[in-house]
N, C-alpha and C. Protein backbone atom coordinates (compact mmCIF):
# COMPACT_ATOMS: atom_id res chain seq x y z
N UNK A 1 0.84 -1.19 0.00
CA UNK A 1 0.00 0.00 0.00
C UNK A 1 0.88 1.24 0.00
N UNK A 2 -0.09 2.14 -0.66
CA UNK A 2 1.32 3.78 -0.48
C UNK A 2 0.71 4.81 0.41
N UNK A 3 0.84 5.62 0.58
CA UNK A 3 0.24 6.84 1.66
C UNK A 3 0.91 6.78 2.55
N UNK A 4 0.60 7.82 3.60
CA UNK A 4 0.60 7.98 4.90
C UNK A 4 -0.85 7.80 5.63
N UNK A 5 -0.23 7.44 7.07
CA UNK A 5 -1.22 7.38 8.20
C UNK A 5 -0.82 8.44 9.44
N UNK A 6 -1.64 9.03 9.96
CA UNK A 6 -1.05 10.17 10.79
C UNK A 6 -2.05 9.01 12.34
N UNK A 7 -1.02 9.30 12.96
CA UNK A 7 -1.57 8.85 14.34
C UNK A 7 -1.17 9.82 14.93
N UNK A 8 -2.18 9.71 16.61
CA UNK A 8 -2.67 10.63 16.99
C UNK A 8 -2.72 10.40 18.78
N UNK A 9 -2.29 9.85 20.20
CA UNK A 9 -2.22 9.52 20.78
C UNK A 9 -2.34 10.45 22.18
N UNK A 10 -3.20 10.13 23.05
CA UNK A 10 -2.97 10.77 24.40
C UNK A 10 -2.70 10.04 24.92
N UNK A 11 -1.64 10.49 26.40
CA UNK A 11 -1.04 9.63 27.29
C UNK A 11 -1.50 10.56 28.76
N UNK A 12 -1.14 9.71 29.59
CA UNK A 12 -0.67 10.20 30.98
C UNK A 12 0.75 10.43 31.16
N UNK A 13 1.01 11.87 31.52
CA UNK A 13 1.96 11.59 31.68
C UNK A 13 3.01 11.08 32.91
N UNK A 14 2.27 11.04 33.66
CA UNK A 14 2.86 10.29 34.94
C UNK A 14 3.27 8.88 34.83
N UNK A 15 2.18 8.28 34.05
CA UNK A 15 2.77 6.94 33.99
C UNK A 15 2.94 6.31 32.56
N UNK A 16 3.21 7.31 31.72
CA UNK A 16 3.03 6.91 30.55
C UNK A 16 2.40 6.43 29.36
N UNK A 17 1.21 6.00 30.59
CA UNK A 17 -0.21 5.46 30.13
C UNK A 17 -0.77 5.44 28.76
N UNK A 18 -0.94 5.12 27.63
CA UNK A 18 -1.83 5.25 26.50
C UNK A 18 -3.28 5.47 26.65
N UNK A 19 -3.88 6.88 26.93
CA UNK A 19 -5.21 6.94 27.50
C UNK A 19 -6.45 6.34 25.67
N UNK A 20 -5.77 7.11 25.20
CA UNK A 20 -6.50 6.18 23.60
C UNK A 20 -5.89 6.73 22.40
N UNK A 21 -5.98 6.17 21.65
CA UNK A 21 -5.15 7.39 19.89
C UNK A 21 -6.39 6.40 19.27
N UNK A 22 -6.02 7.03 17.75
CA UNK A 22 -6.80 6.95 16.50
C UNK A 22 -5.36 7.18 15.19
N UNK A 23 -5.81 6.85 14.26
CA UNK A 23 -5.31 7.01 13.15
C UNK A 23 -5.79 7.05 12.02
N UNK A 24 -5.77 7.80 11.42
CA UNK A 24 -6.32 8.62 9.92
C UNK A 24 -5.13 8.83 8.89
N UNK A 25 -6.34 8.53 7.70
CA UNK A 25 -5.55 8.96 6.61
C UNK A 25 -5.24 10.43 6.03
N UNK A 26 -6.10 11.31 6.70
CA UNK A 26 -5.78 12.88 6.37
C UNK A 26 -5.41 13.55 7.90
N UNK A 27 -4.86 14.62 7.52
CA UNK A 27 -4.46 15.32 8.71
C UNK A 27 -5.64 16.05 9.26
N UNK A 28 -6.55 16.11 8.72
CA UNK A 28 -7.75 16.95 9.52
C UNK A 28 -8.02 16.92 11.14
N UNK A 29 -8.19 17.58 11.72
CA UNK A 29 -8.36 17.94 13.07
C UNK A 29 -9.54 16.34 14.06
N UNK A 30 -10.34 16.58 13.21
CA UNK A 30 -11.41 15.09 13.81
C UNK A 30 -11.02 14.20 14.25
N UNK A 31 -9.91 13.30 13.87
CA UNK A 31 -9.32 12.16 14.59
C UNK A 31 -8.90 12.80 15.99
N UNK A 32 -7.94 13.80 15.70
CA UNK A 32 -7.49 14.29 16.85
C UNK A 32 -8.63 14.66 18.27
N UNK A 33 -9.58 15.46 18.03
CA UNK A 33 -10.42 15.18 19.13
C UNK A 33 -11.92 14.25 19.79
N UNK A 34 -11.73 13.34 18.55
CA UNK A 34 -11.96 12.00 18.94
C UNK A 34 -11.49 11.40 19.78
N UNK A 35 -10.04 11.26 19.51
CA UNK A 35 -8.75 10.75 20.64
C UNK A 35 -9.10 11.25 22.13
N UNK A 36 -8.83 12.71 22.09
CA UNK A 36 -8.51 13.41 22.97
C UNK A 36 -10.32 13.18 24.02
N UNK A 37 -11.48 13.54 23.04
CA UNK A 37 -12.72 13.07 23.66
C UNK A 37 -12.76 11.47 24.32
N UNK A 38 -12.37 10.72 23.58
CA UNK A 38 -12.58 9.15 24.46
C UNK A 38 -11.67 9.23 25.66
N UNK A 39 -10.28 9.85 25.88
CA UNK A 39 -9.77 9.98 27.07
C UNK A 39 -10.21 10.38 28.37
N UNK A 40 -10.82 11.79 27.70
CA UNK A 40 -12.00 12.36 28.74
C UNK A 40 -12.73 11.36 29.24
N UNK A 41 -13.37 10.90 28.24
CA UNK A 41 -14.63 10.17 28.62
C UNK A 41 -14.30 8.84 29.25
N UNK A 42 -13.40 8.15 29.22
CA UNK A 42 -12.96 7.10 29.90
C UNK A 42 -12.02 7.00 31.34
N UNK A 43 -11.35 8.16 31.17
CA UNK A 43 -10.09 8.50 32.05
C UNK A 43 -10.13 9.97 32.71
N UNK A 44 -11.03 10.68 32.59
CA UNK A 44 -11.50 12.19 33.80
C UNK A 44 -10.74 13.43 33.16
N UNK A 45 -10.93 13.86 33.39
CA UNK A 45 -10.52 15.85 33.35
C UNK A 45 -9.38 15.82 33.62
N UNK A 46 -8.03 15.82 32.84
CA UNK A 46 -6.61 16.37 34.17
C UNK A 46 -6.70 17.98 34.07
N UNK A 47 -5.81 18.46 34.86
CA UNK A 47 -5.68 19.57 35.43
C UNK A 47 -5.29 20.65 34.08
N UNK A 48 -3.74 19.31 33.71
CA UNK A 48 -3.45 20.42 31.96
C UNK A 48 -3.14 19.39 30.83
N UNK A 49 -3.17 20.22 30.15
CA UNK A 49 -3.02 19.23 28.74
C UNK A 49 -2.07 19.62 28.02
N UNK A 50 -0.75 18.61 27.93
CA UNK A 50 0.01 19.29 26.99
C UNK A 50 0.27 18.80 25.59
N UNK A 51 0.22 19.69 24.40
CA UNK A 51 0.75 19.57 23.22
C UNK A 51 1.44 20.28 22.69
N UNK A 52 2.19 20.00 21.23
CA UNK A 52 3.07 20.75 20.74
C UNK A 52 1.92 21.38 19.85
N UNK A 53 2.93 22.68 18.81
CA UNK A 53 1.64 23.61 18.09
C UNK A 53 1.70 22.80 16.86
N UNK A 54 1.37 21.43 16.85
CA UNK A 54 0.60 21.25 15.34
C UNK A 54 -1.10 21.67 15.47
N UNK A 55 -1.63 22.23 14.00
CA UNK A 55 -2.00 22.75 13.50
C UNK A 55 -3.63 22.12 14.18
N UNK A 56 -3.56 20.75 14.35
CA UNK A 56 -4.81 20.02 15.06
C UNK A 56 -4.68 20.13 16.16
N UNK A 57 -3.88 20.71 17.02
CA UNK A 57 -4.10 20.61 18.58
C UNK A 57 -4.12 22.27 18.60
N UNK A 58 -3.55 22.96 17.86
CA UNK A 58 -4.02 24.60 17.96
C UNK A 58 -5.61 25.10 17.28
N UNK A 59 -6.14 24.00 16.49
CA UNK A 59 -7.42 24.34 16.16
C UNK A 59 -8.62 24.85 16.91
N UNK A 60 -9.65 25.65 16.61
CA UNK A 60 -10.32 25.67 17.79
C UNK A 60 -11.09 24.44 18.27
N UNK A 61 -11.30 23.71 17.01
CA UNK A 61 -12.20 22.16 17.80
C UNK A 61 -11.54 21.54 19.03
N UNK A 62 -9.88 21.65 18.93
CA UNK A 62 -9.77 21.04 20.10
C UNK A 62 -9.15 21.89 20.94
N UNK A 63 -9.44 22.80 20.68
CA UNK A 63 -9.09 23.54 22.11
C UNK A 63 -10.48 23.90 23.22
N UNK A 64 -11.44 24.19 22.14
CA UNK A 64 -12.56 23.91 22.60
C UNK A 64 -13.19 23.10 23.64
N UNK A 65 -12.55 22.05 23.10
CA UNK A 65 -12.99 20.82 23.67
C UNK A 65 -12.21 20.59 25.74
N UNK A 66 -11.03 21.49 25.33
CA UNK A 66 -10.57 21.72 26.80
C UNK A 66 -11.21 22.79 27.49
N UNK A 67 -10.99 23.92 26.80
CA UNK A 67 -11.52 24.80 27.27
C UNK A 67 -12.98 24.12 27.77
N UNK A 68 -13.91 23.66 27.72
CA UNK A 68 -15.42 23.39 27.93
C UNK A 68 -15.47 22.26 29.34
N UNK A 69 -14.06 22.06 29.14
CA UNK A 69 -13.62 20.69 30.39
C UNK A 69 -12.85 21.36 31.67
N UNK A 70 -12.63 22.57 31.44
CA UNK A 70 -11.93 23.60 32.57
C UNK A 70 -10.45 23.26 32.45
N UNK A 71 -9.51 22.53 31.74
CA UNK A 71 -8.60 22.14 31.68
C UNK A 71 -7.53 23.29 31.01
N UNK A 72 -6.63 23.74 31.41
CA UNK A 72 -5.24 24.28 30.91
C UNK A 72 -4.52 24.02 30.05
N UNK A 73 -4.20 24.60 29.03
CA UNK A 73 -3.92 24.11 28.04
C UNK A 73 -2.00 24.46 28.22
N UNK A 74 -1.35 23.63 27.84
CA UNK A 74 0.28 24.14 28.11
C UNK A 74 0.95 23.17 26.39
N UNK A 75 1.44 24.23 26.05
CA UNK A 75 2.00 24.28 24.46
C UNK A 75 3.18 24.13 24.56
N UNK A 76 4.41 23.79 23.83
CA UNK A 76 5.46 23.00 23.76
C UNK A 76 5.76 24.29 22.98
N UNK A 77 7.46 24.74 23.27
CA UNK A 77 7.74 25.91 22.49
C UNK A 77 8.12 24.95 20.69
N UNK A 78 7.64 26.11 19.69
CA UNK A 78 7.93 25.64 18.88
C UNK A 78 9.09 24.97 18.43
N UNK A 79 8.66 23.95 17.69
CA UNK A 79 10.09 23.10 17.33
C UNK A 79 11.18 22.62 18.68
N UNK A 80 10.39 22.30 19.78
CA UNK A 80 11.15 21.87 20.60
C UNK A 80 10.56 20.57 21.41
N UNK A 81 11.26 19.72 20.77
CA UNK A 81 10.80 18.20 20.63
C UNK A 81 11.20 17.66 22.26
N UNK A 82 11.93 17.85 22.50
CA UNK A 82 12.29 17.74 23.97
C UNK A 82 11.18 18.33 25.17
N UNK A 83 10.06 19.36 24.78
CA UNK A 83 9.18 19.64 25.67
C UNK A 83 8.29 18.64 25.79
N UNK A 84 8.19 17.91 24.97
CA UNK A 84 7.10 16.90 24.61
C UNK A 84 7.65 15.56 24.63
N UNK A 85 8.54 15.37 25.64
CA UNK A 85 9.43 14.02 25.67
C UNK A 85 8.95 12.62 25.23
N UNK A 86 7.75 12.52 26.28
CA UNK A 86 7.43 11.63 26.60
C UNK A 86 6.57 11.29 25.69
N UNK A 87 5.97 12.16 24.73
CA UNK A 87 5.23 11.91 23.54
C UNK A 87 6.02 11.28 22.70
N UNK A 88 7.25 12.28 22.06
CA UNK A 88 8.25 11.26 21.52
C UNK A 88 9.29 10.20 21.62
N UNK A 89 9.37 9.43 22.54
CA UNK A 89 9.60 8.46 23.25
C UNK A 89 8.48 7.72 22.99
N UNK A 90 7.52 7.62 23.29
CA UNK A 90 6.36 6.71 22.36
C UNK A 90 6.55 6.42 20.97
N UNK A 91 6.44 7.86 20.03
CA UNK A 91 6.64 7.36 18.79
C UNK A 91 7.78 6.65 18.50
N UNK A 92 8.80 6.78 19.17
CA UNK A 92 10.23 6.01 18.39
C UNK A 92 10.01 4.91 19.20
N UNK A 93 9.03 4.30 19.85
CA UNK A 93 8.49 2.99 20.31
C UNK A 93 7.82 2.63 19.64
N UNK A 94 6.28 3.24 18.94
CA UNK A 94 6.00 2.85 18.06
C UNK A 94 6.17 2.52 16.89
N UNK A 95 6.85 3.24 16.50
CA UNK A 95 8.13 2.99 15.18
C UNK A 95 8.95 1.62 15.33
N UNK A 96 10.03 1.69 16.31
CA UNK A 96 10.40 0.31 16.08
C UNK A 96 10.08 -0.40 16.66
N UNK A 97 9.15 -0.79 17.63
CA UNK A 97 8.47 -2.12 18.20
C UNK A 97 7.15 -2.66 17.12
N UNK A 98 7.00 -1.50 16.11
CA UNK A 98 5.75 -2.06 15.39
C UNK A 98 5.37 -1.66 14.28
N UNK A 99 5.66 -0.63 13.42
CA UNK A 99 5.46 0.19 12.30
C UNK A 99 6.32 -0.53 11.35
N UNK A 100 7.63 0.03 11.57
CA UNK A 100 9.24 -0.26 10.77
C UNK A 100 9.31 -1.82 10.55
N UNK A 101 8.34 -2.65 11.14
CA UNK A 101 8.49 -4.20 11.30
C UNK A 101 7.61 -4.78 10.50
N UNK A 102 6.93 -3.92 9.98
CA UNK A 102 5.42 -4.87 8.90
C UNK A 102 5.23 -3.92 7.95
N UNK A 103 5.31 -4.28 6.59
CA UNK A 103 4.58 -3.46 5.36
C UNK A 103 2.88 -3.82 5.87
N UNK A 104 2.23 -2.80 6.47
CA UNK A 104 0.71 -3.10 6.05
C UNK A 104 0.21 -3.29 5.25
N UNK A 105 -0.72 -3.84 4.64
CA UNK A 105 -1.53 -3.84 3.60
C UNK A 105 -2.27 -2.65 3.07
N UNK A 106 -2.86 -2.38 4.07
CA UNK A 106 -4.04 -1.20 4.10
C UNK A 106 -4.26 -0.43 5.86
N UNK A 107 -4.84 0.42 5.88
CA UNK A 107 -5.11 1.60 7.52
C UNK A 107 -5.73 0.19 8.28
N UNK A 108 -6.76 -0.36 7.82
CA UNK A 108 -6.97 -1.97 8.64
C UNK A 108 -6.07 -2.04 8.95
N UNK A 109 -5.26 -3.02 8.48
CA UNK A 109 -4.33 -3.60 8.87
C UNK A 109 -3.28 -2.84 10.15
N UNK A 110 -2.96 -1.94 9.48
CA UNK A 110 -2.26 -0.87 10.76
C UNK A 110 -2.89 -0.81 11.93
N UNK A 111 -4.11 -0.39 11.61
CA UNK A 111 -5.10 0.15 12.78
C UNK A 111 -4.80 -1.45 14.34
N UNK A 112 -4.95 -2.70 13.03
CA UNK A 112 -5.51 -3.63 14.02
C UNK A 112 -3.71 -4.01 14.53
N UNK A 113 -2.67 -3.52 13.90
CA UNK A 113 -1.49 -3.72 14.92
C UNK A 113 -1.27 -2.60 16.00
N UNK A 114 -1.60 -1.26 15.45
CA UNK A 114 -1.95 -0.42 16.53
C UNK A 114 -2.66 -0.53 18.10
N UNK A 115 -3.50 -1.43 18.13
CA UNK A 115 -4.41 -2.12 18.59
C UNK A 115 -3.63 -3.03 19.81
N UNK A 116 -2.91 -3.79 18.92
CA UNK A 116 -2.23 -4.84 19.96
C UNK A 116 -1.02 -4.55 20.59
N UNK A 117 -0.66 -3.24 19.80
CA UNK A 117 0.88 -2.71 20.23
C UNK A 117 0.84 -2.29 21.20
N UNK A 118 -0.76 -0.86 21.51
CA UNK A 118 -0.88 -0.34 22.43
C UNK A 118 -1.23 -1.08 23.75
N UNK A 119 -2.20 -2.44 23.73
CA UNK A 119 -2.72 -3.24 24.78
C UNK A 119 -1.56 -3.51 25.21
N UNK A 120 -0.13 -4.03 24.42
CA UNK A 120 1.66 -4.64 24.61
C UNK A 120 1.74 -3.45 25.77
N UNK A 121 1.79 -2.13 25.19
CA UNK A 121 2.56 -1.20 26.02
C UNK A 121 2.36 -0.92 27.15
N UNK A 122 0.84 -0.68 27.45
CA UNK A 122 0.36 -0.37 28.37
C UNK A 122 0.38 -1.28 29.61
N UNK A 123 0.40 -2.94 29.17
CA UNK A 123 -0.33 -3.86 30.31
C UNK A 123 0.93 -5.23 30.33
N UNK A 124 1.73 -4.84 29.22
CA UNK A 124 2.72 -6.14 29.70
C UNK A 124 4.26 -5.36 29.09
N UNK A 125 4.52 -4.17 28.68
CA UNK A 125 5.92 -3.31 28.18
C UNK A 125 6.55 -2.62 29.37
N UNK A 126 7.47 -3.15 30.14
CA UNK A 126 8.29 -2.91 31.39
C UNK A 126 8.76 -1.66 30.68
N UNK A 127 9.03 -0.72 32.03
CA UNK A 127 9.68 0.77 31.57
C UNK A 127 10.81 1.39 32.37
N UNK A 128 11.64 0.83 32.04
CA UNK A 128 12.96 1.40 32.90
C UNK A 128 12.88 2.84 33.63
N UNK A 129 11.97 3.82 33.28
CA UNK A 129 11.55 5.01 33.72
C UNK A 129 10.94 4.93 35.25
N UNK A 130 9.55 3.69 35.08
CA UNK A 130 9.00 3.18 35.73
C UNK A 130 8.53 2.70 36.79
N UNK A 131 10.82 2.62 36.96
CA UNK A 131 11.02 1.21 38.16
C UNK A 131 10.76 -0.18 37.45
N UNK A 132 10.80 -0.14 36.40
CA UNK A 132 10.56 -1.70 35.88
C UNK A 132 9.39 -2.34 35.96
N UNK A 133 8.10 -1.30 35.87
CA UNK A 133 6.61 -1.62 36.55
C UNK A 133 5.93 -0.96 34.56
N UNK A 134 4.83 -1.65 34.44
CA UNK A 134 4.34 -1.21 33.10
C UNK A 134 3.46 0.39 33.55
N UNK A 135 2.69 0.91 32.41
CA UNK A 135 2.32 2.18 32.43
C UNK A 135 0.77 1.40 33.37
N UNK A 136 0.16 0.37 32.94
CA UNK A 136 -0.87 0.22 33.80
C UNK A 136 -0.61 -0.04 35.37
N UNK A 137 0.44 -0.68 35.79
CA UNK A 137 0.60 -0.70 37.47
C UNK A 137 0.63 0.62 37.73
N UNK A 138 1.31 1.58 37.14
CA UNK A 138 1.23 2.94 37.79
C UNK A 138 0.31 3.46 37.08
N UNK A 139 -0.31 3.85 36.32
CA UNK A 139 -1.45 4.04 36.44
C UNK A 139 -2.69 3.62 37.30
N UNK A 140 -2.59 2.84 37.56
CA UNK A 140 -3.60 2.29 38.32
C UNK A 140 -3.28 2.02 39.85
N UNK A 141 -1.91 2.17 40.06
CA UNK A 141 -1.29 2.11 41.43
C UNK A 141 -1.08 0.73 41.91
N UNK A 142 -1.37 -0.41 41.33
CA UNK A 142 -0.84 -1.55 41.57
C UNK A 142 -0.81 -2.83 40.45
N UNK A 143 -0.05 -3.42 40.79
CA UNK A 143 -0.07 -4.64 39.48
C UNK A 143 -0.74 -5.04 39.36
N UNK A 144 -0.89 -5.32 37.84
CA UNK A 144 -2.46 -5.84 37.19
C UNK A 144 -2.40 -7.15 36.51
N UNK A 145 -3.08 -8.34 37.16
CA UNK A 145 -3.44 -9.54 36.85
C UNK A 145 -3.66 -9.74 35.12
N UNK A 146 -3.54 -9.98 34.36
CA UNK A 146 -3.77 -10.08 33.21
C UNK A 146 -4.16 -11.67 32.57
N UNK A 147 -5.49 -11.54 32.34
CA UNK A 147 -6.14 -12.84 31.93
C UNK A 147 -5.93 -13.39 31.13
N UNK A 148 -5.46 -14.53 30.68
CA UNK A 148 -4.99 -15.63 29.70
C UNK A 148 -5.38 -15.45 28.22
């Protein structure tokens, strides 16, 4: 297959957590607060929200969408990839634990390794950051049983 896929991901950043992403074939703003809406809606209000200034997280749809949640919005100085560490530290996880490793076929196909990469990261991907504990023990504050 040829194209691009733009993914789109919120985390915690305390524990690294994958709160939910999406991935699309255009850059339009919608995936993005889709993402950012199921987090809300599954995982609560945090205090602030940080992103860098691409063009979908400076839009008003999703700023909106904080603003309406009482949440703070805190922006990454431009072009400074290091404010946003922990975001990119994901992608160069996602990249080589799962992208760089399979020609997809088609956004299916991606979508449904996306899928299993993130369940990997979150609930069985040790994090030297961590203490050697995954993003769900600290997230959740204790180790999590994981069913067969």
């Amino acid at each position: 297959a040829r194209g691009f896929m733009y993914l789109v991901a919120i985390i915690d950043w305390y524990s690294r957590k994958v709160l939910s992403w999406r991935v699309s074939n255009t850059m339009d703003t919608d995936f993005c607060v889709d993402a950012l809406e199921e987090a809300l809606q599954r995982h609560g209000t945090p205090e602030i929200f940080n992103t860098d200034q691409g063009v979908q997280f400076t839009s008003e749809a999703f700023t909106r969408v904080l603003k309406e949640h009482g949440i703070r919005i805190s922006m990454d100085g431009k072009g400074c990839y290091h404010d946003n560490i922990f975001v990119e530290r994901l992608w160069r996880s996602v990249k080589h634990e799962c992208v760089y490793l399979t020609a997809f076929e088609d956004g299916r196909h991606l979508k449904q390794a996306l899928h299993w990469y993130f369940r990997h990261y979150n609930q069985t991907r040790y994090h030297q950051t961590l203490d050697y504990q995954t993003p769900d023990e600290v997230y959740y504050g204790q180790p999590i049983s994981l069913a067969a």
